[in-house]
Each structure stands twice: as structure tokens, then as C-alpha cells.
Protein backbone atom coordinates (compact mmCIF):
# COMPACT_ATOMS: atom_id res chain seq x y z
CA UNK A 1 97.54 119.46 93.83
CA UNK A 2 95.78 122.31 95.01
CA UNK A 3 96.80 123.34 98.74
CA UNK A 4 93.84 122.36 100.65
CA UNK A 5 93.57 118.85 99.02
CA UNK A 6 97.29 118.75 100.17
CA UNK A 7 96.97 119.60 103.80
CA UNK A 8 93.68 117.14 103.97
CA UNK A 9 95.84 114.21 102.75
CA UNK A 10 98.48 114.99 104.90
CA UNK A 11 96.33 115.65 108.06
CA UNK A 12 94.61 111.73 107.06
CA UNK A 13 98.23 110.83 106.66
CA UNK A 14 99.39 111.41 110.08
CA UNK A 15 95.98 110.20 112.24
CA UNK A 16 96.35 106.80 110.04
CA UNK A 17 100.32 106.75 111.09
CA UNK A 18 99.67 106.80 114.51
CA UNK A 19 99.95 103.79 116.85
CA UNK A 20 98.20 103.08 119.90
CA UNK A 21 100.12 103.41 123.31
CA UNK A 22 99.10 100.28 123.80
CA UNK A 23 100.08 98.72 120.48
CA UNK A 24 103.55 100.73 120.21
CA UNK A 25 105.86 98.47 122.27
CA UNK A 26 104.93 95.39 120.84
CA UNK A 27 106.22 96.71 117.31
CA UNK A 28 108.73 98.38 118.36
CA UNK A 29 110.75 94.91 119.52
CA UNK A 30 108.91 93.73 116.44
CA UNK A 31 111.04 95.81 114.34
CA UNK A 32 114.13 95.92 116.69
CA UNK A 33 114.11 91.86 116.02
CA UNK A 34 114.02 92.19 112.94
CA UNK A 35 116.15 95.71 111.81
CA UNK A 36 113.04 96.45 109.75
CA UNK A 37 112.23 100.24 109.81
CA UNK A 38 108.71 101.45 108.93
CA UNK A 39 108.04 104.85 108.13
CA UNK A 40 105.17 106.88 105.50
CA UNK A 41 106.31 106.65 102.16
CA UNK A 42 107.49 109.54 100.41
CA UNK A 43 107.00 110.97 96.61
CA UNK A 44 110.51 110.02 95.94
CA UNK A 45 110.09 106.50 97.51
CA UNK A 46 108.21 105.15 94.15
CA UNK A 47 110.88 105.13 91.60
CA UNK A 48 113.25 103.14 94.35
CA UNK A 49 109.86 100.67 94.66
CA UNK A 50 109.76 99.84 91.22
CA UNK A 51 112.57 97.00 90.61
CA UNK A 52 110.61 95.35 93.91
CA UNK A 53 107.52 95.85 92.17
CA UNK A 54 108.75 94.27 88.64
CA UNK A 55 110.15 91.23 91.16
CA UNK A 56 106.76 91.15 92.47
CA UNK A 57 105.08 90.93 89.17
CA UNK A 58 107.45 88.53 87.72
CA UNK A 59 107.47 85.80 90.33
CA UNK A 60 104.14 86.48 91.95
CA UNK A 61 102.37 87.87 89.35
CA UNK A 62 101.00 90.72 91.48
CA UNK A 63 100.34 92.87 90.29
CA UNK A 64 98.57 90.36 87.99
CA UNK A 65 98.73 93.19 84.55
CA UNK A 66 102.38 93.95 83.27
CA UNK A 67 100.80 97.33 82.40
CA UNK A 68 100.27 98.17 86.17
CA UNK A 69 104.03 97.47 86.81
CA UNK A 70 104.84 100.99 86.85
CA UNK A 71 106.06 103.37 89.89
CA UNK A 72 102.90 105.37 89.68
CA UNK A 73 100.66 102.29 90.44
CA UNK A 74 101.26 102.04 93.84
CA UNK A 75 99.84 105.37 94.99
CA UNK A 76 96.43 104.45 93.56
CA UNK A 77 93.81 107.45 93.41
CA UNK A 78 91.81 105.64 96.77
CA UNK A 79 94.64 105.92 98.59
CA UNK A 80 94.31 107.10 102.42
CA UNK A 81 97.79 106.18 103.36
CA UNK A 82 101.14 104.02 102.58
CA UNK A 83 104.40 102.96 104.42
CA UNK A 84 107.58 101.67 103.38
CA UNK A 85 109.53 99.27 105.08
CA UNK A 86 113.62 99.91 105.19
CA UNK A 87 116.44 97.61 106.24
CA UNK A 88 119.83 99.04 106.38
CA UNK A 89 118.64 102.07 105.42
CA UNK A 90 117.48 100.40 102.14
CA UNK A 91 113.81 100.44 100.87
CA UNK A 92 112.69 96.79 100.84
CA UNK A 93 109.06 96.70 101.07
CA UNK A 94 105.55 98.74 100.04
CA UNK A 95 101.89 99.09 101.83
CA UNK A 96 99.09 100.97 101.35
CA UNK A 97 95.69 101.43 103.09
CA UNK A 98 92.59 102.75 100.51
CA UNK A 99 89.11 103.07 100.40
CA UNK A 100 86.68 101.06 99.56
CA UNK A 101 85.65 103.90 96.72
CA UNK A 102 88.18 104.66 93.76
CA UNK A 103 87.38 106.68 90.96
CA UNK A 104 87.87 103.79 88.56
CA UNK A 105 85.80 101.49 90.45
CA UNK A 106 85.25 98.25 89.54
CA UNK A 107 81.60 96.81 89.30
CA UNK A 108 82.41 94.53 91.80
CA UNK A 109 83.64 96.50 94.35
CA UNK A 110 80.13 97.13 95.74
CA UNK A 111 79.82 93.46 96.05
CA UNK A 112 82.92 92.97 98.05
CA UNK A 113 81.64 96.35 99.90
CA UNK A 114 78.88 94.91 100.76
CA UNK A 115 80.37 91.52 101.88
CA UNK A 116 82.89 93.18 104.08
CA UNK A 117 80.40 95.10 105.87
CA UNK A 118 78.48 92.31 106.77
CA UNK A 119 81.14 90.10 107.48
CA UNK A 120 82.57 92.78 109.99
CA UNK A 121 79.93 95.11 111.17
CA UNK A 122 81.36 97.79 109.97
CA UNK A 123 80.12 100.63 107.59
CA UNK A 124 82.02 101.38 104.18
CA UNK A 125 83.29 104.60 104.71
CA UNK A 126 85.02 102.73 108.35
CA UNK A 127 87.01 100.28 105.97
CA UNK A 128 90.20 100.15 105.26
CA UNK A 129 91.56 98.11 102.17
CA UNK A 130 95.03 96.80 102.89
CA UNK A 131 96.91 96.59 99.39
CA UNK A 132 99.95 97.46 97.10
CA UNK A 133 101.92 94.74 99.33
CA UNK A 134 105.05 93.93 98.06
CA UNK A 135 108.37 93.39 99.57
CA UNK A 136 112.16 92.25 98.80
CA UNK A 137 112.21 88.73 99.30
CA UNK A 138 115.95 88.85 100.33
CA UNK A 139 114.83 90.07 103.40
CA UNK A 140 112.44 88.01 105.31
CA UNK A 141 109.99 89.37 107.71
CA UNK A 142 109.57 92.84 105.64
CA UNK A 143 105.87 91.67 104.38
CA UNK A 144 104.88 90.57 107.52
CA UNK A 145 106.21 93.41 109.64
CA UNK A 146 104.66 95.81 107.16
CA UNK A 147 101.45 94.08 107.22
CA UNK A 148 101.04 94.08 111.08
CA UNK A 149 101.69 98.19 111.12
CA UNK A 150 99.27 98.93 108.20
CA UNK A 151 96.41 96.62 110.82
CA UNK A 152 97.49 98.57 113.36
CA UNK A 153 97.55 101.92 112.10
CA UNK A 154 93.93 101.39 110.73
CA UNK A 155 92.71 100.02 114.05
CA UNK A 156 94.05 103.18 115.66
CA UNK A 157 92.12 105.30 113.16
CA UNK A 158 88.92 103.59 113.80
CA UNK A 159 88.78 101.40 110.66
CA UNK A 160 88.22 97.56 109.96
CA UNK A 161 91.65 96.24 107.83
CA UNK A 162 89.99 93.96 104.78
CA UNK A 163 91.45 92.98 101.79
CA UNK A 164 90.92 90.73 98.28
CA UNK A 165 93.64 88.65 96.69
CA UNK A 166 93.59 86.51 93.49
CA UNK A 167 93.10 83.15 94.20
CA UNK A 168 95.64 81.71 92.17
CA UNK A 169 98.50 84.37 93.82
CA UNK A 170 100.82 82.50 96.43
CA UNK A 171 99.71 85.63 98.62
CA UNK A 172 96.29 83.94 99.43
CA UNK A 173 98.65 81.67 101.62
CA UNK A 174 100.56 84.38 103.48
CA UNK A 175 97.32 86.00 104.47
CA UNK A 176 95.79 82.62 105.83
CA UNK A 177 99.09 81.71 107.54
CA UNK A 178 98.44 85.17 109.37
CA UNK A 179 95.18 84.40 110.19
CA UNK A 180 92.64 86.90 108.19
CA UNK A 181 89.91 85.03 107.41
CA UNK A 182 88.02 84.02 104.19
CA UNK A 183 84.98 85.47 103.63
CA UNK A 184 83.52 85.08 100.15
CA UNK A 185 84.36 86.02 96.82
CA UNK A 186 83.37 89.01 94.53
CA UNK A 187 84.26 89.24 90.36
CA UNK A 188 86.76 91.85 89.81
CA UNK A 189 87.94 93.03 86.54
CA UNK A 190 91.84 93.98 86.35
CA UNK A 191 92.41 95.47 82.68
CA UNK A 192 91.79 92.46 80.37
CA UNK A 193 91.71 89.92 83.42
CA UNK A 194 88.13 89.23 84.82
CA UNK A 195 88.69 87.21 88.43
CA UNK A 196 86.91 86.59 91.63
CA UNK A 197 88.94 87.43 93.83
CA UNK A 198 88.68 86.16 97.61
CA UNK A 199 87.82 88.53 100.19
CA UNK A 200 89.27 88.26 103.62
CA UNK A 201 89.11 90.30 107.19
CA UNK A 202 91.81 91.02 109.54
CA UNK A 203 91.78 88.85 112.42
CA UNK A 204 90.25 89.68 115.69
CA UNK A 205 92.37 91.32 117.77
């Protein structure tokens, strides 16, 4: 990567990490509760992600293509940031904020562009795509706790948290039971699989 490209990333890196004053204490006795440790992922975090990911894939089908179960996957080409969550000093979880443009974009991510937007008054280039959420299901609380940093994190950076999710996926439930709301629906095709996926917003704060 050449050098400036790297010390642009990393300069987006750190002004997504930060956290409000005003949001830090509450996750702080979030994560002293729970021993879950959040912190930017690192190059040499992926290949310890990958037997979560293959978990992920095989009881949740997410990602939904057994082709995309590889460590590469989850630093995707629109990605502005990603965290990992650790618990006794163990990597048990994965998150990622991108943009709404990727250089293999989908036909239908205009659509859900465009929906998002509307739905939250925000323009595209303010958006923040929460994905590449998966987490060790032997320790509970690492999806959630991951979740409410990434919201935070883009908050703090000045950008709306939205997301999609297959509709079939048991995620669709986690993100309801956390209160992001459904907004509509927009076709997405993932390798051979063509779905409409369900488009949600973060809730209001």
C-alpha cells in the first residue's frame, strides 16, 4: 500500500475509534460487566477470526457464500474501520464500519443508498454501514457489546450507523431486539445468491 494511502486509513482509523466524553463511561462499565475488551483490529487479527467466521457461516449462514468464508473477507475494500472484541485476552468477536461505495458494488446498493438517506436525513458519503459482525457464541454479550461501540464510534465521527441483513439470517432478530428499525428492502446479489435484503437504521439515540 503506498504510504500516503496508509497514513489516510490510519488517520480515518483513529477519528472513527474515538468515543465521545460523554458516551465513554457508559461503555466502559459496559465492558467492565462484561470482561469484554474492544480494541481496532489488527492485520494479524484475521487469521485468529477465521474459525469464528467458519462458526458463523456454518450455523448462521453469514456469511451466506462458503466462498466468502475466508480471513481476507472481513476487511472488505469499503472498509473505513473495524474492531475486535477480546475476552481473556482471547479474540472472540469481529466489526466493521464501510461505506456505502465499494468497488464491487452491487446494483442495488444505490437503492438501499437511497433508502437510507431518506429514511435518516442523512447524505451518502455521512453513512456508515455496520457489517462483518460475527462473534464466539461461547461468550455472550461479545455481539452486542461490539455492536454498541461500532454505533458509537460512527456517531462520534459524524455518521448515521445503517445496515442490511438477509431476511432469512437469525441476525434480523438480534438487530430488532436492539431496536434498529426496519426500513425497506433493496435486491442484493451475493455471488450466485440474488436476495432482498432488509435495510434497517440505528436507533435514535
Amino acid at each position: 500500500m503506498p504510504q500516503g494511502a496508509r497514513r489516510s486509513r490510519l488517520v480515518r482509523h483513529e477519528h472513527l475509534s474515538r468515543v465521545s466524553s460523554s458516551d465513554r463511561p457508559t461503555l466502559v462499565r459496559m465492558f467492565a460487566t462484561s470482561g469484554i475488551h474492544v480494541r481496532p483490529r489488527r492485520d494479524d487479527d484475521l487469521c485468529t477470526l477465521l474459525p469464528i467466521l467458519q462458526r458463523a457461516h456454518e450455523t448462521q449462514r453469514y456469511p451466506m457464500r462458503a466462498a466468502a468464508v475466508r480471513a481476507d473477507w472481513l476487511a472488505a475494500p469499503n472498509e473505513l474501520t473495524a474492531w475486535v472484541a477480546e475476552h481473556d485476552d482471547a479474540v472472540v468477536g469481529h466489526i466493521a464500519l464501510h461505506s456505502t461505495a465499494s468497488p464491487e458494488q452491487d446494483p442495488g446498493t444505490d437503492d438501499a443508498s437511497a433508502q437510507w438517506q431518506r429514511a435518516t436525513g442523512f447524505a451518502a458519503d455521512r453513512l456508515a454501514v455496520v457489517s462483518r459482525l460475527v462473534s464466539d457464541g461461547s461468550v455472550p454479550g461479545s455481539g452486542t457489546t461490539l455492536l454498541a461501540h461500532a454505533v458509537n464510534a460512527a456517531r462520534d465521527a459524524g455518521r448515521e450507523p445503517v445496515l442490511l441483513v438477509d431476511p432469512s439470517s437469525a441476525a434480523l432478530g438480534f438487530y430488532d431486539r436492539r431496536g434498529w428499525r426496519r426500513i425497506g428492502t433493496a435486491a442484493q446479489q451475493w455471488g450466485e445468491y440474488r436476495v432482498d435484503a432488509v435495510l434497517m437504521v440505528a436507533p435514535v439515540r
